[in-house]
PDB file of N, CA and C in Angstrom:
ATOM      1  N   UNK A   1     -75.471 -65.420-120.718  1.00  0.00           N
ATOM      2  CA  UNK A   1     -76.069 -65.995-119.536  1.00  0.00           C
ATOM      3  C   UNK A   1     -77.503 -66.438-119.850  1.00  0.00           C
ATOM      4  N   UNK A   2     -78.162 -67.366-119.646  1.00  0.00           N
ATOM      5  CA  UNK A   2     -79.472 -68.353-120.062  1.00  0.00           C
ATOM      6  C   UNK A   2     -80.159 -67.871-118.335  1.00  0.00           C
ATOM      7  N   UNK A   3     -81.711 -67.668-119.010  1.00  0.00           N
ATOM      8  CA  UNK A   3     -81.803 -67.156-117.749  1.00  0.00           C
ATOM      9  C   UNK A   3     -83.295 -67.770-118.286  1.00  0.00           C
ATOM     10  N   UNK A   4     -84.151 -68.446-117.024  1.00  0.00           N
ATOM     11  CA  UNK A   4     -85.299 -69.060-116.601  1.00  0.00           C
ATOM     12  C   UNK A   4     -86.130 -67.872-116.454  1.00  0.00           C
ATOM     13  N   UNK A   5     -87.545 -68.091-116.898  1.00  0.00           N
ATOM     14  CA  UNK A   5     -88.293 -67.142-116.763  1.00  0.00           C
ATOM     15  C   UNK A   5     -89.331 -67.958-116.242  1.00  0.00           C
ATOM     16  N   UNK A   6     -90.444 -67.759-115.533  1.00  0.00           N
ATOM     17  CA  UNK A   6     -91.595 -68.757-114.561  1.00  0.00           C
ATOM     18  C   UNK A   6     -92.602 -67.604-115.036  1.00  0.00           C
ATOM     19  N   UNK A   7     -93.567 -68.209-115.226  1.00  0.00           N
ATOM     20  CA  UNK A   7     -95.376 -67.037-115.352  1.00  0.00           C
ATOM     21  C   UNK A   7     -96.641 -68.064-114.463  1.00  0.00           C
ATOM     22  N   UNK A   8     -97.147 -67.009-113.812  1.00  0.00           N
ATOM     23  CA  UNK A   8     -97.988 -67.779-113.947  1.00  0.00           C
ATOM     24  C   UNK A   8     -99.541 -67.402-114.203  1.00  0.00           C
ATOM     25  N   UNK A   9    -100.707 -67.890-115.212  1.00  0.00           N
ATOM     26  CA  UNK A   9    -101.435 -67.298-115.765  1.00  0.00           C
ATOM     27  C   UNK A   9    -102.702 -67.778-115.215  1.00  0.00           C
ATOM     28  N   UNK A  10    -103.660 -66.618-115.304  1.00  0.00           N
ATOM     29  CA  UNK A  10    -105.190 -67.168-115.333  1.00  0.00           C
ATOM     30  C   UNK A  10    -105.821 -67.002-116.354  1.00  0.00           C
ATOM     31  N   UNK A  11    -106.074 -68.181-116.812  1.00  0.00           N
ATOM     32  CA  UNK A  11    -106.928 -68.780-118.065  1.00  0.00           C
ATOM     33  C   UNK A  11    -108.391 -68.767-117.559  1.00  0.00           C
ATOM     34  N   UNK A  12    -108.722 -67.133-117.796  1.00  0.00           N
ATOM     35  CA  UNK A  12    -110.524 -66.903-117.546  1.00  0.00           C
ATOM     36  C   UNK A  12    -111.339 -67.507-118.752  1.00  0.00           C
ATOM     37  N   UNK A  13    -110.814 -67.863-119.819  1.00  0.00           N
ATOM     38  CA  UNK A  13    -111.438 -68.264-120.870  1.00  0.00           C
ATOM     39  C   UNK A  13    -112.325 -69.896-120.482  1.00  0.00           C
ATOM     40  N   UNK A  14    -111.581 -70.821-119.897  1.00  0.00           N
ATOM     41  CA  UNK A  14    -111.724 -71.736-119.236  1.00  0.00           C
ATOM     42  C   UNK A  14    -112.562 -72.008-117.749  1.00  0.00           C
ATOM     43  N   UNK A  15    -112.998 -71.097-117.562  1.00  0.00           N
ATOM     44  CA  UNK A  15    -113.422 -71.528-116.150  1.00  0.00           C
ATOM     45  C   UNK A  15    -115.121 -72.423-115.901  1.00  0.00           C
ATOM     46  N   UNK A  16    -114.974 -73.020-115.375  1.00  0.00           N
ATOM     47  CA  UNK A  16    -115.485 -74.159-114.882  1.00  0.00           C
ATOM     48  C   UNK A  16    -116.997 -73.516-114.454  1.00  0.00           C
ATOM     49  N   UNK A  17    -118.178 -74.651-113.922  1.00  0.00           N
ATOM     50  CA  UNK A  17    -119.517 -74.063-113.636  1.00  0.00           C
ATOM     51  C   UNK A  17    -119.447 -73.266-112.479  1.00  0.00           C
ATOM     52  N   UNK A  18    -118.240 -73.718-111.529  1.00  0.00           N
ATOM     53  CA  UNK A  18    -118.142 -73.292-109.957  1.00  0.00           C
ATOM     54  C   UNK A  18    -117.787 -71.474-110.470  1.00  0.00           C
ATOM     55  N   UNK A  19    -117.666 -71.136-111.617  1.00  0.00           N
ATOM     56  CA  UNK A  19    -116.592 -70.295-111.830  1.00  0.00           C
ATOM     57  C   UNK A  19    -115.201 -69.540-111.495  1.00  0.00           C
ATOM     58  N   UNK A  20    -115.134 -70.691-111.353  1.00  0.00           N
ATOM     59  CA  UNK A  20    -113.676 -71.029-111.030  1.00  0.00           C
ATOM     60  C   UNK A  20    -112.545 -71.033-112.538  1.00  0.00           C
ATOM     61  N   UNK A  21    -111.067 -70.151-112.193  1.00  0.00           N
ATOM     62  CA  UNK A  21    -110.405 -70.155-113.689  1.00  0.00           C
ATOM     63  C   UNK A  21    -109.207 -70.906-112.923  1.00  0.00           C
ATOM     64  N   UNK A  22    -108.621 -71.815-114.159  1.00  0.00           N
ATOM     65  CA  UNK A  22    -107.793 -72.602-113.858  1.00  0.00           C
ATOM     66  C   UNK A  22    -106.175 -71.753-113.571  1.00  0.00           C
ATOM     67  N   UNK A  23    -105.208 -71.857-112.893  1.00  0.00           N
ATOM     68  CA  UNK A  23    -103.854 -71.152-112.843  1.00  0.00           C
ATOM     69  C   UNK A  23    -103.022 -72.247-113.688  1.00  0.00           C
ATOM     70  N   UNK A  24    -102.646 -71.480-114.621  1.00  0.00           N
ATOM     71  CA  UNK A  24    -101.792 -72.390-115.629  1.00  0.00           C
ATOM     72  C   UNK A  24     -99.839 -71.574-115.229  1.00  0.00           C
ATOM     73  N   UNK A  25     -99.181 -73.012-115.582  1.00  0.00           N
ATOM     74  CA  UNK A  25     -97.484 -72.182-115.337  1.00  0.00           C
ATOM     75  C   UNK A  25     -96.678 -71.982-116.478  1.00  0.00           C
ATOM     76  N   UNK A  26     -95.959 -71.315-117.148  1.00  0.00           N
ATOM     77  CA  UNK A  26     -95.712 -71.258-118.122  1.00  0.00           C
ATOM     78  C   UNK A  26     -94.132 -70.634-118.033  1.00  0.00           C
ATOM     79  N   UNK A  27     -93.153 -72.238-118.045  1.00  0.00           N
ATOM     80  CA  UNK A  27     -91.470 -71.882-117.953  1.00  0.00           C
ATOM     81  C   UNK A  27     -91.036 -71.468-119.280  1.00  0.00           C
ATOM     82  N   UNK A  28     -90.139 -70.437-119.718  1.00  0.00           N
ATOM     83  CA  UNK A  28     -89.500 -70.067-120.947  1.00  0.00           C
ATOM     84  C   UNK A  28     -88.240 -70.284-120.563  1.00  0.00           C
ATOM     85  N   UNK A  29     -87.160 -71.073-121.669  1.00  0.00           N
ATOM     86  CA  UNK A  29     -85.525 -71.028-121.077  1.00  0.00           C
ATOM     87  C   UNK A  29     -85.246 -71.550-122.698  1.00  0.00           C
ATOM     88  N   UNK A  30     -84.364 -70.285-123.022  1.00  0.00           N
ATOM     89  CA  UNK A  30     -83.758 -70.611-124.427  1.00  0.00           C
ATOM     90  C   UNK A  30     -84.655 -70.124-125.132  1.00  0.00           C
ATOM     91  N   UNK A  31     -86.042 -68.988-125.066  1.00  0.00           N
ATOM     92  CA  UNK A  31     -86.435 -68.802-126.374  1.00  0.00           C
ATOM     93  C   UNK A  31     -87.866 -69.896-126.292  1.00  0.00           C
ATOM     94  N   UNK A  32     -87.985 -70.992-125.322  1.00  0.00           N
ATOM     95  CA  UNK A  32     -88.878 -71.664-125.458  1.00  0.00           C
ATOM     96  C   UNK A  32     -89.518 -71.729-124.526  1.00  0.00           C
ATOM     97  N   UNK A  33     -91.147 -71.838-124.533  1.00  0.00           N
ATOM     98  CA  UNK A  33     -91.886 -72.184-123.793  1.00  0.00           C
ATOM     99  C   UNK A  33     -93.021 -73.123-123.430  1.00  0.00           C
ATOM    100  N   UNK A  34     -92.736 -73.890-122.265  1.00  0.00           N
ATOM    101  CA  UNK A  34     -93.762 -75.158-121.824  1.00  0.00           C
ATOM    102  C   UNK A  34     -94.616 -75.036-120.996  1.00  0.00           C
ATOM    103  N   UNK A  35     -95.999 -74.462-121.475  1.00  0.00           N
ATOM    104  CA  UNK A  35     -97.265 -74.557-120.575  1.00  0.00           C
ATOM    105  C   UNK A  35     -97.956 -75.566-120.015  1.00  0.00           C
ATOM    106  N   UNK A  36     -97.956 -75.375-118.552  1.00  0.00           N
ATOM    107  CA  UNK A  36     -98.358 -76.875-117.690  1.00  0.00           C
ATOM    108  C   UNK A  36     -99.684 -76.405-117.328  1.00  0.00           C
ATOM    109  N   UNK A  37    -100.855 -77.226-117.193  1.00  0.00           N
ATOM    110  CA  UNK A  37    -101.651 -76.972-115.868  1.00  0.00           C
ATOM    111  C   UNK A  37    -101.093 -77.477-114.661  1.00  0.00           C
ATOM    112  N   UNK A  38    -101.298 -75.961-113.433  1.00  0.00           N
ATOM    113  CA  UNK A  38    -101.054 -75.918-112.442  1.00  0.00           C
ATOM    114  C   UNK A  38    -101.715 -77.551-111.583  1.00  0.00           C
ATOM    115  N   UNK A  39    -103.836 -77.704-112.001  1.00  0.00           N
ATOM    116  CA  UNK A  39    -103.883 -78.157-110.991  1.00  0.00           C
ATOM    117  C   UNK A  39    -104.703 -77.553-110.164  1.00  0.00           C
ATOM    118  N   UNK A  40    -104.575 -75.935-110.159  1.00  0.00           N
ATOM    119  CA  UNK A  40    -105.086 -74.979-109.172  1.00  0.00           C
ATOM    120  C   UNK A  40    -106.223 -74.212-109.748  1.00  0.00           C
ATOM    121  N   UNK A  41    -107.455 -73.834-109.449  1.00  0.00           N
ATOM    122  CA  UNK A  41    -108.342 -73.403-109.848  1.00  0.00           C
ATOM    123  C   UNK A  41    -108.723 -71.942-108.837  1.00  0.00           C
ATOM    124  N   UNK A  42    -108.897 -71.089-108.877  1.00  0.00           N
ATOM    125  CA  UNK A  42    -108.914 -69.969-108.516  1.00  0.00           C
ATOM    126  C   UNK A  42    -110.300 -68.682-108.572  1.00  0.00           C
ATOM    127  N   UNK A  43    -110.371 -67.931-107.891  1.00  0.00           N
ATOM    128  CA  UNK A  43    -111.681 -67.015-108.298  1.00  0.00           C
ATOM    129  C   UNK A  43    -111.094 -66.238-109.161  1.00  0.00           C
ATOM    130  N   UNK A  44    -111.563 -65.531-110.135  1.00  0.00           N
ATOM    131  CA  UNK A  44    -110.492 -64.781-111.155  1.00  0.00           C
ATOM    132  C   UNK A  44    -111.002 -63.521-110.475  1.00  0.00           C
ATOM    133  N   UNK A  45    -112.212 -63.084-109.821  1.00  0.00           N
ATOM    134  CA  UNK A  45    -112.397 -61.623-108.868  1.00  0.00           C
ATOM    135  C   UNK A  45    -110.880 -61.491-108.243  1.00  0.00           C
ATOM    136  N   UNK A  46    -110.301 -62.902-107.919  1.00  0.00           N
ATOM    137  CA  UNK A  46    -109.339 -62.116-106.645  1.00  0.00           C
ATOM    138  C   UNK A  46    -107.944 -61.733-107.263  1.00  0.00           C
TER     139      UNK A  46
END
């Protein structure tokens, strides 16, 4: 059975002057994985 896995990460390494960290998504299916930017920028406190 092949089964989808979804993450989704905060990349504090990256964050912006606002300090703001970007939310990155990261699908695995088969052993492989394709990291997207979300797009979404976030407080990493929360």
């Amino acid at each position: 059975m092949n089964t989808i896995k979804i993450l989704f990460v905060l990349d504090k390494s990256k964050s912006n002057t606002k300090d703001l960290a970007p939310l990155r998504c990261r699908i695995t299916y088969l052993g492989k994985r394709k990291p997207f930017a979300t797009g979404i920028f976030i407080n990493p406190k929360h």
